[in-house]
Protein backbone atom coordinates (compact mmCIF):
# COMPACT_ATOMS: atom_id res chain seq x y z
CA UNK A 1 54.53 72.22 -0.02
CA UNK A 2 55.07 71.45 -3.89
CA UNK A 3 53.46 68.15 -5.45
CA UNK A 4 55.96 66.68 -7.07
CA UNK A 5 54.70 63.08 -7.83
CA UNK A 6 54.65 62.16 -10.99
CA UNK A 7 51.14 60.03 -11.22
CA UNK A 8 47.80 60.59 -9.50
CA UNK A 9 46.86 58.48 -6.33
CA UNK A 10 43.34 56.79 -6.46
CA UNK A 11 42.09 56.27 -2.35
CA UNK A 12 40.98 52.70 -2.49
CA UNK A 13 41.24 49.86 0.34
CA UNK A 14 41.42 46.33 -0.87
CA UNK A 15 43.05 43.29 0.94
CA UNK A 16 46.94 42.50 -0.02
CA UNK A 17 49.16 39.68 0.74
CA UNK A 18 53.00 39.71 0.73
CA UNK A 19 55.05 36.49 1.13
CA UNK A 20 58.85 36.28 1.50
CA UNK A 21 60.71 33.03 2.51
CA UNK A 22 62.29 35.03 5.89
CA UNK A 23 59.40 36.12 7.26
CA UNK A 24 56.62 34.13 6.01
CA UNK A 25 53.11 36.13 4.98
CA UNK A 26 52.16 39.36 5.69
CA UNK A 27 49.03 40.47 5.34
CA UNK A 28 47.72 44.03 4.88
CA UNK A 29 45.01 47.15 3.32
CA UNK A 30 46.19 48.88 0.05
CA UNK A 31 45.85 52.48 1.26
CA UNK A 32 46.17 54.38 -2.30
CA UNK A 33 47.12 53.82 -5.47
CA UNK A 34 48.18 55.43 -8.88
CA UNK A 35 50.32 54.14 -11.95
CA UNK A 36 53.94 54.43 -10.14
CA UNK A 37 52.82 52.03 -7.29
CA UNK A 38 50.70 51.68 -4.06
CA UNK A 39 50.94 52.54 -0.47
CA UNK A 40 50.04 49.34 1.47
């Protein structure tokens, strides 16, 4: 399979918290992450 993403990924786990007025908080574990985003 080609690699086609454009920045790195980093493996890290840290806590993260996502709040939306729907569905209230969600919270969740960073999986990786590089300069174009993170996978939580």
């Amino acid at each position: 399979m080609i690699e086609r993403r454009m920045y790195e990924r980093t493996s890290t786990s840290f806590r993260v918290e996502m709040s939306h007025p729907s569905f209230g908080t969600i919270v969740g574990f960073a999986k990786d992450i590089s300069d174009g985003g993170a996978q939580v």
